[in-house]
N, C-alpha and C. Protein backbone atom coordinates (compact mmCIF):
# COMPACT_ATOMS: atom_id res chain seq x y z
N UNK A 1 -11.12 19.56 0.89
CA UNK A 1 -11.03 18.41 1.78
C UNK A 1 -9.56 18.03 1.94
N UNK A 2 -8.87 17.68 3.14
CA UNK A 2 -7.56 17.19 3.09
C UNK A 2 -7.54 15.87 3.13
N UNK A 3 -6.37 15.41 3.29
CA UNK A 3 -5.94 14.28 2.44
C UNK A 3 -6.49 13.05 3.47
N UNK A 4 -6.04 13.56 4.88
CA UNK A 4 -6.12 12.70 5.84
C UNK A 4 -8.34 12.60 6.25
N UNK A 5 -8.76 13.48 6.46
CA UNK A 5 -10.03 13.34 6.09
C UNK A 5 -10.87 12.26 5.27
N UNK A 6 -9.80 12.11 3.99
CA UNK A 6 -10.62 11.41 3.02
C UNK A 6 -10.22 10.32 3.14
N UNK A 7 -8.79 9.91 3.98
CA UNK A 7 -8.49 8.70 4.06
C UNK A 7 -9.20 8.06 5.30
N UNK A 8 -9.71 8.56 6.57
CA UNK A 8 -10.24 8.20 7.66
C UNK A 8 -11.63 7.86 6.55
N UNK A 9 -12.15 8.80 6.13
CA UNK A 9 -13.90 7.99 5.23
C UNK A 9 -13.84 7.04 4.90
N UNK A 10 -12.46 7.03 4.08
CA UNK A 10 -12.08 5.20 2.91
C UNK A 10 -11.95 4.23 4.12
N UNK A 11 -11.65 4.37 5.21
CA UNK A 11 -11.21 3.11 5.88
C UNK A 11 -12.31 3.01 6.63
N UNK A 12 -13.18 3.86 6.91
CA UNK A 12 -14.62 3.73 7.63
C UNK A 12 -15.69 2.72 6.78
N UNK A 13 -15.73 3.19 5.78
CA UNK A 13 -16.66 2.89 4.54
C UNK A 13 -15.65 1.15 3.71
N UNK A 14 -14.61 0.94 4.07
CA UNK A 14 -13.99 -0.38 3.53
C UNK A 14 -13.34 -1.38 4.10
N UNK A 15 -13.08 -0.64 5.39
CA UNK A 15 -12.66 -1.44 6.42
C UNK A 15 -13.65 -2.16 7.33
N UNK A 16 -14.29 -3.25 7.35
CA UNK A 16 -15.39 -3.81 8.13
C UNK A 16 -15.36 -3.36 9.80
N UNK A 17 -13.71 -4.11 10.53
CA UNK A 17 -13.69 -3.92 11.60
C UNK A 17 -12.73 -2.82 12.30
N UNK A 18 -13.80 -2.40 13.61
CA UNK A 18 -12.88 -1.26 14.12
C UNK A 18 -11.22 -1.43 14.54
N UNK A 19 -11.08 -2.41 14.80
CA UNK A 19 -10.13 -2.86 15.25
C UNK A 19 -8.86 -3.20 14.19
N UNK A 20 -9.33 -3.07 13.04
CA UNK A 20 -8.41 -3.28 12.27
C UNK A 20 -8.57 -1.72 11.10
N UNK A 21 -8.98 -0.69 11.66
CA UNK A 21 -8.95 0.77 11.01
C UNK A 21 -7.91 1.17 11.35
N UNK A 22 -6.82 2.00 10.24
CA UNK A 22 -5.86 2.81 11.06
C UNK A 22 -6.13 3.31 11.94
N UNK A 23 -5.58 4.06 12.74
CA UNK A 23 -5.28 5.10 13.79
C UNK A 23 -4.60 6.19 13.28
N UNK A 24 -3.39 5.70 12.70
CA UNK A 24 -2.36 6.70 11.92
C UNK A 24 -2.27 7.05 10.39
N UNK A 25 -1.98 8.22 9.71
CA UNK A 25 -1.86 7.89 8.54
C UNK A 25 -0.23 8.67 8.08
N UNK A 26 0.62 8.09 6.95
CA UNK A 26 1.57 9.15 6.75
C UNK A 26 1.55 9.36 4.98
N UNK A 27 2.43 10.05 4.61
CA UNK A 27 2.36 9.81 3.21
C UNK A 27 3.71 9.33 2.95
N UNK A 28 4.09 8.14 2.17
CA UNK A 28 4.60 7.04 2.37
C UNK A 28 5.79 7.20 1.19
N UNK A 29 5.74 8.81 0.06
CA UNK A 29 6.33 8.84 -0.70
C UNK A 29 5.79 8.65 -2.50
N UNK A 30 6.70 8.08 -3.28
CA UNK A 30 5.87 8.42 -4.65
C UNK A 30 6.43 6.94 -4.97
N UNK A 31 5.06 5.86 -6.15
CA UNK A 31 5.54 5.26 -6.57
C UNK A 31 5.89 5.42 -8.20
N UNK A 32 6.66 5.00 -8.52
CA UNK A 32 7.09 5.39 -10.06
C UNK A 32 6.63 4.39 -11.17
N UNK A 33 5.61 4.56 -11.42
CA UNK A 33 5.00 3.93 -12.60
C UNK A 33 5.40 3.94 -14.18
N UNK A 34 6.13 2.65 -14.64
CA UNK A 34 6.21 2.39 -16.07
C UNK A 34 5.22 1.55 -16.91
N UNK A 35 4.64 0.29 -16.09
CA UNK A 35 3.86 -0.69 -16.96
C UNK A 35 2.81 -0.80 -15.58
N UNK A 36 1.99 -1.80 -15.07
CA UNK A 36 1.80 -2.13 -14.24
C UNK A 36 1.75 -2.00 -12.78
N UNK A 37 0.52 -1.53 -11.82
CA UNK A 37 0.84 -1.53 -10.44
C UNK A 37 0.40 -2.79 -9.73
N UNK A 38 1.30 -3.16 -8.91
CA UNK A 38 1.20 -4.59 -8.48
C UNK A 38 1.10 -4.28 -6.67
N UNK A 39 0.02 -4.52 -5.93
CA UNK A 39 0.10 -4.61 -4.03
C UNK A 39 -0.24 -5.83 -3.92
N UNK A 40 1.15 -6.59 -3.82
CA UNK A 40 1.34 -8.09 -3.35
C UNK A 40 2.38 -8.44 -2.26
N UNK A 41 3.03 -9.84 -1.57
CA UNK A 41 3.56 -10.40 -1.21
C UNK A 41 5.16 -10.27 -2.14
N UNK A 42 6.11 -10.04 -0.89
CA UNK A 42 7.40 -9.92 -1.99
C UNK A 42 8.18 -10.79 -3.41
N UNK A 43 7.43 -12.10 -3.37
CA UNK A 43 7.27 -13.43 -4.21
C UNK A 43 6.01 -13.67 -4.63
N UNK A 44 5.41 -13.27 -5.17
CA UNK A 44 3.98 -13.67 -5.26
C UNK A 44 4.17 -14.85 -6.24
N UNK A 45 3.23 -15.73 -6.34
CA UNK A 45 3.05 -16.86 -6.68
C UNK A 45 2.22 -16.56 -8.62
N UNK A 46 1.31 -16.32 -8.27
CA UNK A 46 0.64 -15.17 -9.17
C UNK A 46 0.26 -13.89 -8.81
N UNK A 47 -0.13 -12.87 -9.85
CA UNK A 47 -0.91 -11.39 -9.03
C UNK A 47 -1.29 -10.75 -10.24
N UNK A 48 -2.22 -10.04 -9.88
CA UNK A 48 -2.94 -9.47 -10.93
C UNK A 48 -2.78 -7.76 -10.71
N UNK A 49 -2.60 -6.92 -11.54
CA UNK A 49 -2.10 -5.27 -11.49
C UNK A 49 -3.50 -4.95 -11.44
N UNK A 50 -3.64 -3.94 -10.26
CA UNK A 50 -4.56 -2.75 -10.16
C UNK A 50 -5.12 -2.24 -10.59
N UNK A 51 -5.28 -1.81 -11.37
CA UNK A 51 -5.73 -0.99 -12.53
C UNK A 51 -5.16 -0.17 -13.32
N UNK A 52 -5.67 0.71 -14.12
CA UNK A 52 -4.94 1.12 -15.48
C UNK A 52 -3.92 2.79 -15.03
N UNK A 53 -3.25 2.91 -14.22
CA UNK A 53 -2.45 3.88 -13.40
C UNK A 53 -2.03 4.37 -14.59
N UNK A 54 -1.82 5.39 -14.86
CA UNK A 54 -0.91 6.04 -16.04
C UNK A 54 1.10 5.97 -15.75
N UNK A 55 1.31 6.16 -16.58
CA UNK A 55 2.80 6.29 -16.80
C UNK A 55 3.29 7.50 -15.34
N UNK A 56 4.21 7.46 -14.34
CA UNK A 56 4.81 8.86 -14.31
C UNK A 56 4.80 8.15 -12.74
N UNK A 57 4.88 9.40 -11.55
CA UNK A 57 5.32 9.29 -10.41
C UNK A 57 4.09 9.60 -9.47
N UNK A 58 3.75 8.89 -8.78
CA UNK A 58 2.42 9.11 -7.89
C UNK A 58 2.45 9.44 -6.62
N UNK A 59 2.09 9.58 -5.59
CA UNK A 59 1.88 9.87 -4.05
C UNK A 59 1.21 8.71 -3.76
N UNK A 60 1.86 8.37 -2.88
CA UNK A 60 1.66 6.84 -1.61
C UNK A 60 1.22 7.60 -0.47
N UNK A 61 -0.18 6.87 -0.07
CA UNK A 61 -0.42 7.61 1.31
C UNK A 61 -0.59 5.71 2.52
N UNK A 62 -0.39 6.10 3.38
CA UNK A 62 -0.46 4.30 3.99
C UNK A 62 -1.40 4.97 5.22
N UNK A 63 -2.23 3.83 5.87
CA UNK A 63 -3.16 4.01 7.07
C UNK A 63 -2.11 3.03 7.66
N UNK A 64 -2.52 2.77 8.97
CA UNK A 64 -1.48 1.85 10.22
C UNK A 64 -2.19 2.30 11.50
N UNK A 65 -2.08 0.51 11.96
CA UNK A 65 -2.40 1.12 13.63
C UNK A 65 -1.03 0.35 14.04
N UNK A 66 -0.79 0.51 15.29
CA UNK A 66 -0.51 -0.09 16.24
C UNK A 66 -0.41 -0.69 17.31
N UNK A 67 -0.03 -2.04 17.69
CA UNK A 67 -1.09 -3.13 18.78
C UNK A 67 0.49 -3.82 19.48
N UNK A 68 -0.11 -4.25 20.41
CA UNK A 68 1.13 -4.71 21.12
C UNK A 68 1.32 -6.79 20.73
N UNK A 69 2.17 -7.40 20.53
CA UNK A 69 2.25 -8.74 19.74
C UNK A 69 1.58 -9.42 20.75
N UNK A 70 1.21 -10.20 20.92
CA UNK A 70 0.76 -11.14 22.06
C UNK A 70 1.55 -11.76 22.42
N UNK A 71 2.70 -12.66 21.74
CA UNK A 71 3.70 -13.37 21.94
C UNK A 71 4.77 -12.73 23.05
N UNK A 72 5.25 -11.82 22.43
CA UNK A 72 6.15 -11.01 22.72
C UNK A 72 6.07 -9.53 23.44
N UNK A 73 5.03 -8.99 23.31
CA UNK A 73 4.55 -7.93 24.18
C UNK A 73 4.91 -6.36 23.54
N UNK A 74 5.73 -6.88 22.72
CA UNK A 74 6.25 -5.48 21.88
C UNK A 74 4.84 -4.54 21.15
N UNK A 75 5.08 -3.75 20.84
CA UNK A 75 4.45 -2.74 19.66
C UNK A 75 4.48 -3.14 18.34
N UNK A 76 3.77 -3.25 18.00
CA UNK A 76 3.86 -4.08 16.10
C UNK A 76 3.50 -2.93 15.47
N UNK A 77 3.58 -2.47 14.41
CA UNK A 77 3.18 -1.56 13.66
C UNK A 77 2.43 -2.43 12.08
N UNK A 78 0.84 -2.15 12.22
CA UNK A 78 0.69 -3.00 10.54
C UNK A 78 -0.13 -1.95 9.87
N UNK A 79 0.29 -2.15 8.72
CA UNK A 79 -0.47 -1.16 7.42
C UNK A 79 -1.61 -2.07 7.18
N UNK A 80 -3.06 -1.53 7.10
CA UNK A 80 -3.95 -1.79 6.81
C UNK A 80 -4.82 -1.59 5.47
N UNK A 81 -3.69 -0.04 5.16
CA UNK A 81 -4.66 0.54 3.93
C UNK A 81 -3.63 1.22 3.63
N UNK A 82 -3.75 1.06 1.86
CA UNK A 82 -2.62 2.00 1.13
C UNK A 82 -3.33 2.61 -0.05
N UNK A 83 -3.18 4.05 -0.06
CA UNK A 83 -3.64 4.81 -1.23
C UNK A 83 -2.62 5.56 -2.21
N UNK A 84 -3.41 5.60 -3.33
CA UNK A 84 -2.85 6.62 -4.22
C UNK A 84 -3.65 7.25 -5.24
N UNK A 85 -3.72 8.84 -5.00
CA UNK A 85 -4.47 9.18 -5.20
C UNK A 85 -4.20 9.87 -6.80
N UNK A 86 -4.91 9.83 -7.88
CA UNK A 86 -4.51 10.42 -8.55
C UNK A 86 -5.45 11.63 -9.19
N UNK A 87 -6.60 12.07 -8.42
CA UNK A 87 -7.11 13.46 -8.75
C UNK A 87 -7.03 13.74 -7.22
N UNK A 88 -7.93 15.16 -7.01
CA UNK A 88 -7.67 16.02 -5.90
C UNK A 88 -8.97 15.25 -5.02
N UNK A 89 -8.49 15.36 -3.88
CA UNK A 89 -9.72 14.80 -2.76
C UNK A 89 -11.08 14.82 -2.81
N UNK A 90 -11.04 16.18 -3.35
CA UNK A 90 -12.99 16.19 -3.66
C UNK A 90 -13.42 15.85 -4.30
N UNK A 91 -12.89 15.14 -5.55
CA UNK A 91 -13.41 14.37 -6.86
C UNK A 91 -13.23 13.29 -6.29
N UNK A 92 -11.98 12.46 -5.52
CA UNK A 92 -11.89 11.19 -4.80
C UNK A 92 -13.21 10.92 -4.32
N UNK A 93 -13.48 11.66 -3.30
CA UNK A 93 -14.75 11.79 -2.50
C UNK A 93 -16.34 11.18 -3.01
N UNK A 94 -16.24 11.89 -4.10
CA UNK A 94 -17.53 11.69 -5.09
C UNK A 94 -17.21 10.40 -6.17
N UNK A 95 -16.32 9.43 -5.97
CA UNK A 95 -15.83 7.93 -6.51
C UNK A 95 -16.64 7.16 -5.88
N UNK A 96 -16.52 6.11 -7.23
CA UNK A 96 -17.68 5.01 -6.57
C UNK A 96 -15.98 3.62 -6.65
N UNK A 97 -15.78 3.40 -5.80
CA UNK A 97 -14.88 1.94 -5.22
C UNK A 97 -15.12 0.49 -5.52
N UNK A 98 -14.73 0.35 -6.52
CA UNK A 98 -15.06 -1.36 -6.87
C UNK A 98 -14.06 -1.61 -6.88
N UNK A 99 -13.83 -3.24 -7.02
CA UNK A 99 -12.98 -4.01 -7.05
C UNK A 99 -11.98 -3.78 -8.83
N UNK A 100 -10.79 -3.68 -8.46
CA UNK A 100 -9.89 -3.69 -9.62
C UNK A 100 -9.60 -4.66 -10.21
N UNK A 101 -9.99 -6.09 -9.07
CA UNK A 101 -9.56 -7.16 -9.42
C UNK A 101 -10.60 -8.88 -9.14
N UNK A 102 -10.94 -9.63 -9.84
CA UNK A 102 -11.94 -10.44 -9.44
C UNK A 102 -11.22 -11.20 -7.90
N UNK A 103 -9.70 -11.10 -7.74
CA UNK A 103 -9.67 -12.29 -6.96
C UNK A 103 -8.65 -11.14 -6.05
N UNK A 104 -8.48 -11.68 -5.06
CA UNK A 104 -7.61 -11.08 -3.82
C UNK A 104 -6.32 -11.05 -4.33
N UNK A 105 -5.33 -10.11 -3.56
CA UNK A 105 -4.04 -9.82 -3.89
C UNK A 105 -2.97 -10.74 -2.41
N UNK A 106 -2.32 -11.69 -3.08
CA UNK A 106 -1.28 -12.44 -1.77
C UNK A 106 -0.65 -11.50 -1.11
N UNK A 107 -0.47 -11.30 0.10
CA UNK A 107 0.58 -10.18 0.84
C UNK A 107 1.51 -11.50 2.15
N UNK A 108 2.28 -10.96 2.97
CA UNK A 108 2.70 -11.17 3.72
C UNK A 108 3.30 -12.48 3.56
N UNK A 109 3.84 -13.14 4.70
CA UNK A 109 2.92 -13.32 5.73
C UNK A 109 2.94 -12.09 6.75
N UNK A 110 4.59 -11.33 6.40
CA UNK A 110 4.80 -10.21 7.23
C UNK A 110 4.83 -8.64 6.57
N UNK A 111 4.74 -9.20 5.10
CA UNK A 111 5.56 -7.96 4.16
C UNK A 111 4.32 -8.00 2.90
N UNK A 112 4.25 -6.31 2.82
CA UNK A 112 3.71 -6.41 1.57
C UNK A 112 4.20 -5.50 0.72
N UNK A 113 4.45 -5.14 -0.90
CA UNK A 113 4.92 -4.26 -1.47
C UNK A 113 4.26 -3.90 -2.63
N UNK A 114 4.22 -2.41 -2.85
CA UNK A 114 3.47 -1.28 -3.18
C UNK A 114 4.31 -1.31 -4.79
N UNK A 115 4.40 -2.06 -6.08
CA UNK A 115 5.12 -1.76 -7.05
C UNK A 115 4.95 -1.82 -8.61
N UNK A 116 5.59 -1.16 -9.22
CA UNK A 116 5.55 -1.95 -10.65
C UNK A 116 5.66 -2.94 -11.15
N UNK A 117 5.36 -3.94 -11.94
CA UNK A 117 5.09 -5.13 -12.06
C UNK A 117 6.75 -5.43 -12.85
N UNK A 118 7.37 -4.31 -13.36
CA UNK A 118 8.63 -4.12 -14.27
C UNK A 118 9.62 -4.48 -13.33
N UNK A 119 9.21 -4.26 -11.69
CA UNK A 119 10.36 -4.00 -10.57
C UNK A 119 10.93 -5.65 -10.25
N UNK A 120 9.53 -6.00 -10.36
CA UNK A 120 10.25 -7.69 -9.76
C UNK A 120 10.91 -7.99 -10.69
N UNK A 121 11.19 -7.93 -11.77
CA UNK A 121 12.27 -8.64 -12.69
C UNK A 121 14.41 -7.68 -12.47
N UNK A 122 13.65 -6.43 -11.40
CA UNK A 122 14.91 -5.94 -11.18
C UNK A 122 15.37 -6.58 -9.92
N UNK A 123 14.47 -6.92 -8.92
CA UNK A 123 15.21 -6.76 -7.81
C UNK A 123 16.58 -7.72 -7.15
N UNK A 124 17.50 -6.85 -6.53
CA UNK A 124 18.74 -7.69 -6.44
C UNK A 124 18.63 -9.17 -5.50
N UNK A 125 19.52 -9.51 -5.24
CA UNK A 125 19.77 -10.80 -4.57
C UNK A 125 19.60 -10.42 -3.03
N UNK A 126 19.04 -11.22 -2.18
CA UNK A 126 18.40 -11.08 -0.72
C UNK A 126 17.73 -9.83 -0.65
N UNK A 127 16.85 -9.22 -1.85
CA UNK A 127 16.31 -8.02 -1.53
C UNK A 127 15.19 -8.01 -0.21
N UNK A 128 14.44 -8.90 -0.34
CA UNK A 128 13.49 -9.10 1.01
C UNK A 128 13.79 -9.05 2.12
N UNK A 129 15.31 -9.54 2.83
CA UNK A 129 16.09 -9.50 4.22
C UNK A 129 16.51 -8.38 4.20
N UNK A 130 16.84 -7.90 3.28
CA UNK A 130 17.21 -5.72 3.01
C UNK A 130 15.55 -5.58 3.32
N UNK A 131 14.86 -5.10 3.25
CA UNK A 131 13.68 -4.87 3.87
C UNK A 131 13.37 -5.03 5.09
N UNK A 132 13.40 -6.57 5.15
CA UNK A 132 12.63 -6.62 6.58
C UNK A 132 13.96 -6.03 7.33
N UNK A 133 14.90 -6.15 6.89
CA UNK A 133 16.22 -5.24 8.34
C UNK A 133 15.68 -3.98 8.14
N UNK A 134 15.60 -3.45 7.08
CA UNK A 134 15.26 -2.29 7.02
C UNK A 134 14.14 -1.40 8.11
N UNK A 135 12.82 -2.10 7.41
CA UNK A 135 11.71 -2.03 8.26
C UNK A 135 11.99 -2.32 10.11
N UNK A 136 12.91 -2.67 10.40
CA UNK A 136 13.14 -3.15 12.02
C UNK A 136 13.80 -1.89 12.75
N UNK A 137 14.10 -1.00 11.44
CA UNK A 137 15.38 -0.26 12.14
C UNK A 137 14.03 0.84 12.55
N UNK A 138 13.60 1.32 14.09
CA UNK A 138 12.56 2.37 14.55
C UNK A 138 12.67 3.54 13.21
N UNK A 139 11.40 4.08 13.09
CA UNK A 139 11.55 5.46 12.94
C UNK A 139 11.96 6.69 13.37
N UNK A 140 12.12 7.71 13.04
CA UNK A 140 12.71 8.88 13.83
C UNK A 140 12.01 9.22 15.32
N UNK A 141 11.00 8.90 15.17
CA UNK A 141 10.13 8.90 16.53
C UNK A 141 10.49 7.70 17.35
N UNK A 142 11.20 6.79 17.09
CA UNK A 142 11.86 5.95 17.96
C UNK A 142 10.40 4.59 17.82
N UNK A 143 9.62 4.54 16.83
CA UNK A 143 8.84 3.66 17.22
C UNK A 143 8.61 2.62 15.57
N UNK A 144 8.27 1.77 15.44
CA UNK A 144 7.96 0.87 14.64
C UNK A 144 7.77 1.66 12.99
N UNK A 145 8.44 1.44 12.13
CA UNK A 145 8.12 2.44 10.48
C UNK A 145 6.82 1.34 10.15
N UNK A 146 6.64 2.69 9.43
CA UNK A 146 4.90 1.64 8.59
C UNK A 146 4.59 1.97 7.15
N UNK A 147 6.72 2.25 7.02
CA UNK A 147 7.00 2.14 4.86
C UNK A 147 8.48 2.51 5.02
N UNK A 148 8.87 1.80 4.22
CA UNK A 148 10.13 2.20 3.59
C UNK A 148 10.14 2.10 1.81
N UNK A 149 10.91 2.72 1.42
CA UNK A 149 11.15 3.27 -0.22
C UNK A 149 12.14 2.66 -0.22
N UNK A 150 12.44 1.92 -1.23
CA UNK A 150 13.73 1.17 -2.14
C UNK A 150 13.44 1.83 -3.90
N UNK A 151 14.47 2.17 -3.72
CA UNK A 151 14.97 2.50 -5.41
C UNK A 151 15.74 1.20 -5.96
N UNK A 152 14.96 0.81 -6.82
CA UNK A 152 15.80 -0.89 -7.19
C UNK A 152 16.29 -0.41 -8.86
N UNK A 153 15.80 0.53 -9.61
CA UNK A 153 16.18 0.38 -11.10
C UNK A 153 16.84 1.69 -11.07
N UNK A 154 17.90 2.93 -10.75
CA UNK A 154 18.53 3.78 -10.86
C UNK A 154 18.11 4.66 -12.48
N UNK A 155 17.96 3.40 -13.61
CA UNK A 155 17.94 4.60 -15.24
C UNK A 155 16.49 4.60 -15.00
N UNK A 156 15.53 3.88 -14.58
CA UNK A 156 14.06 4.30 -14.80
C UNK A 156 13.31 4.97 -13.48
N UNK A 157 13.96 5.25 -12.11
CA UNK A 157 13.45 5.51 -11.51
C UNK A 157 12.66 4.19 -10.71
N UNK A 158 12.51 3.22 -10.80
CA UNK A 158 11.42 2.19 -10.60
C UNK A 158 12.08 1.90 -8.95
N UNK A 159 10.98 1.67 -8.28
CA UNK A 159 10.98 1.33 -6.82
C UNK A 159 10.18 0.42 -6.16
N UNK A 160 10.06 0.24 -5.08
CA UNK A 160 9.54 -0.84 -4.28
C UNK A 160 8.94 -0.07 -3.10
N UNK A 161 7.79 0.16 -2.77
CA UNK A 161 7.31 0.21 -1.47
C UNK A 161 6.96 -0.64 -0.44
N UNK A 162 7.64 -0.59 0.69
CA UNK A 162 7.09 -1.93 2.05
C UNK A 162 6.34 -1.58 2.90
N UNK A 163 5.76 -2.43 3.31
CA UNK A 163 4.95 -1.89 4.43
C UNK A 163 4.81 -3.42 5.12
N UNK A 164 5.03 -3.12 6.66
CA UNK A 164 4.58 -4.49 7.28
C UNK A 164 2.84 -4.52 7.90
N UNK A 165 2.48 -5.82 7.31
CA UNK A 165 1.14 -5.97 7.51
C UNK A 165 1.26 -7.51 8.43
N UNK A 166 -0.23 -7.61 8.76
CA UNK A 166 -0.03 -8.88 9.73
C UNK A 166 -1.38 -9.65 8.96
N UNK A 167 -1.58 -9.45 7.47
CA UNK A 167 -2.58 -9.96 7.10
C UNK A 167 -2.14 -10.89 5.68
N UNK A 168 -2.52 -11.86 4.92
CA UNK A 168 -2.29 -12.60 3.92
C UNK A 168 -2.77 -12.23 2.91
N UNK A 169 -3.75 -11.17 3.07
CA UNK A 169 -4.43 -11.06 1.50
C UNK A 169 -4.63 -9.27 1.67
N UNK A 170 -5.18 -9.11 0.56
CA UNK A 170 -5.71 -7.47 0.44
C UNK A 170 -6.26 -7.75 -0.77
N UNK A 171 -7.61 -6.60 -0.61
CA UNK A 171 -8.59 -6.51 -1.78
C UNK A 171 -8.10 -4.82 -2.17
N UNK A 172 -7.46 -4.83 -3.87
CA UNK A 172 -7.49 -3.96 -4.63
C UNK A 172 -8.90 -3.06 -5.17
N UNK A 173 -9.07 -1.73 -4.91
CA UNK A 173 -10.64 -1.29 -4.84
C UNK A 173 -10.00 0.05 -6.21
N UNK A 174 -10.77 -0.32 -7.18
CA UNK A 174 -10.18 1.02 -8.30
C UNK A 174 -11.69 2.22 -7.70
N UNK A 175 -10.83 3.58 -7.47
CA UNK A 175 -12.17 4.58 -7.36
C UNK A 175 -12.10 4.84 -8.81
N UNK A 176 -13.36 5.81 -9.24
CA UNK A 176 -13.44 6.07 -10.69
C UNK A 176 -14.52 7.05 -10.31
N UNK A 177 -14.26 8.11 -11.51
CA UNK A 177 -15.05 8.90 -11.11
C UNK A 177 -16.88 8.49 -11.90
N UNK A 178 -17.50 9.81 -11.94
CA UNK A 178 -18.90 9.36 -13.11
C UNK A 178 -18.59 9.14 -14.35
N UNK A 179 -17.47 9.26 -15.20
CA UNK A 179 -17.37 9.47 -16.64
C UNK A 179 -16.45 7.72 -16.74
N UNK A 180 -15.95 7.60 -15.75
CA UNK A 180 -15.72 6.29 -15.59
C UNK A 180 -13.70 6.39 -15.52
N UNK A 181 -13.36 7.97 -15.32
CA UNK A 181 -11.90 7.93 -15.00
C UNK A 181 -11.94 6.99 -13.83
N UNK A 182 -10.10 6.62 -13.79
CA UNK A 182 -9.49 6.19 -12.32
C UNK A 182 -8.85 7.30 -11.79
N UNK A 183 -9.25 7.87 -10.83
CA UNK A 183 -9.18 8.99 -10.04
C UNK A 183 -8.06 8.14 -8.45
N UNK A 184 -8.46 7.11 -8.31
CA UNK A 184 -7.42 6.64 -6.86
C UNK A 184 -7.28 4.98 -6.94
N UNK A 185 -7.05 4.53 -6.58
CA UNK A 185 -6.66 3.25 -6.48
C UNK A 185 -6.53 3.19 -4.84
N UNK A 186 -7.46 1.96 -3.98
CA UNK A 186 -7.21 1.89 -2.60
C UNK A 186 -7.16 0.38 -1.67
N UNK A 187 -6.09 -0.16 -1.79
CA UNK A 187 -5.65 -1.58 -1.26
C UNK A 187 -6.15 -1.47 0.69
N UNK A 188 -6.81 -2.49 0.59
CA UNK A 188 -6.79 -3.12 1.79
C UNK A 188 -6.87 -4.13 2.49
N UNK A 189 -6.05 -4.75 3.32
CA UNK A 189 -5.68 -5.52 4.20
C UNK A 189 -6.70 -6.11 4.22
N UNK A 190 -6.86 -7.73 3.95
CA UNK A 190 -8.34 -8.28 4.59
C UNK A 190 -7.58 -9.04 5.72
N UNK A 191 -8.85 -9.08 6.86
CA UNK A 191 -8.58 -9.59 7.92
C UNK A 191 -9.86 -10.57 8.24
């Protein structure tokens, strides 16, 4: 099964409305896990970590559509769904998806980030306006990015993933396989 396959199922099967299913998917890079995975708001108020991710470097995959603003008429680009998978697709496949967490994860209002819970105690001064400039600057395709990678800790590897969303919350879903491994971890956007 490929990657993109299994991610169109997850957003069929968790995403309620059509209108808010990706369209697009990319793979968004690796996050680097020491303690904790955290998909919150760049300040979160409180937040609760994902589930039990092991130590080491993972694959980020992000879903995204794109819609034109109403205000403004432009192209918006929002991430809806972010994965990481940590067995091979066909064991993903055969996961049963519950909640990682009893209560919703804060995002936005514009920004959400993909990280170790170790990272927020690194990050530098105006790191969030480094982002959102970041995120503004088009992709190579000349159109709206839907992730950028920040390396914030240089001796541990530890980073920050962004993604712009147009939603306030996201529900953390741990997959697991029958024996009761965590095989993926899959955040999504509630709308």
């Amino acid at each position: 099964m490929m990657i993109e396959t299994l991610l169109r199922e997850l957003a069929d099967e968790h995403i309620e409305y059509d209108w808010a299913r990706p369209t697009e998917y990319q793979r968004a890079g690796d996050l680097r896990v020491t303690s904790e995975v955290v998909f919150s708001c760049p300040n979160p108020p409180e937040f609760s970590p994902c589930g039990d991710v092991p130590p080491g470097s993972h694959p980020v995959h992000v879903g995204f559509l794109r819609r034109q603003d109403r205000e403004t008429g432009e192209e918006v680009t929002d991430v809806s769904l972010v994965f990481v998978p940590l067995a091979a697709p066909e064991v993903i496949a055969e996961a049963e998806f519950e909640d990682a967490i009893e209560d919703w994860q804060p995002l936005g209002p514009d920004l959400a980030f993909l990280w170790d819970s170790a990272a927020m105690d690194v990050l530098p001064e105006g790191f969030e306006d480094h982002v959102t400039a970041e995120l503004a600057v088009p992709g190579p395709d000349g159109r709206g990015r839907a992730w950028a990678d920040f390396l914030v800790e240089p001796a541990t590897g530890l980073n920050v993933l962004a993604f712009p969303v147009s939603s306030e919350s996201a529900t953390c879903l741990a997959g697991r396989s029958a024996d009761g491994t965590l095989v993926a971890l899959l955040m999504v956007a509630e709308v």
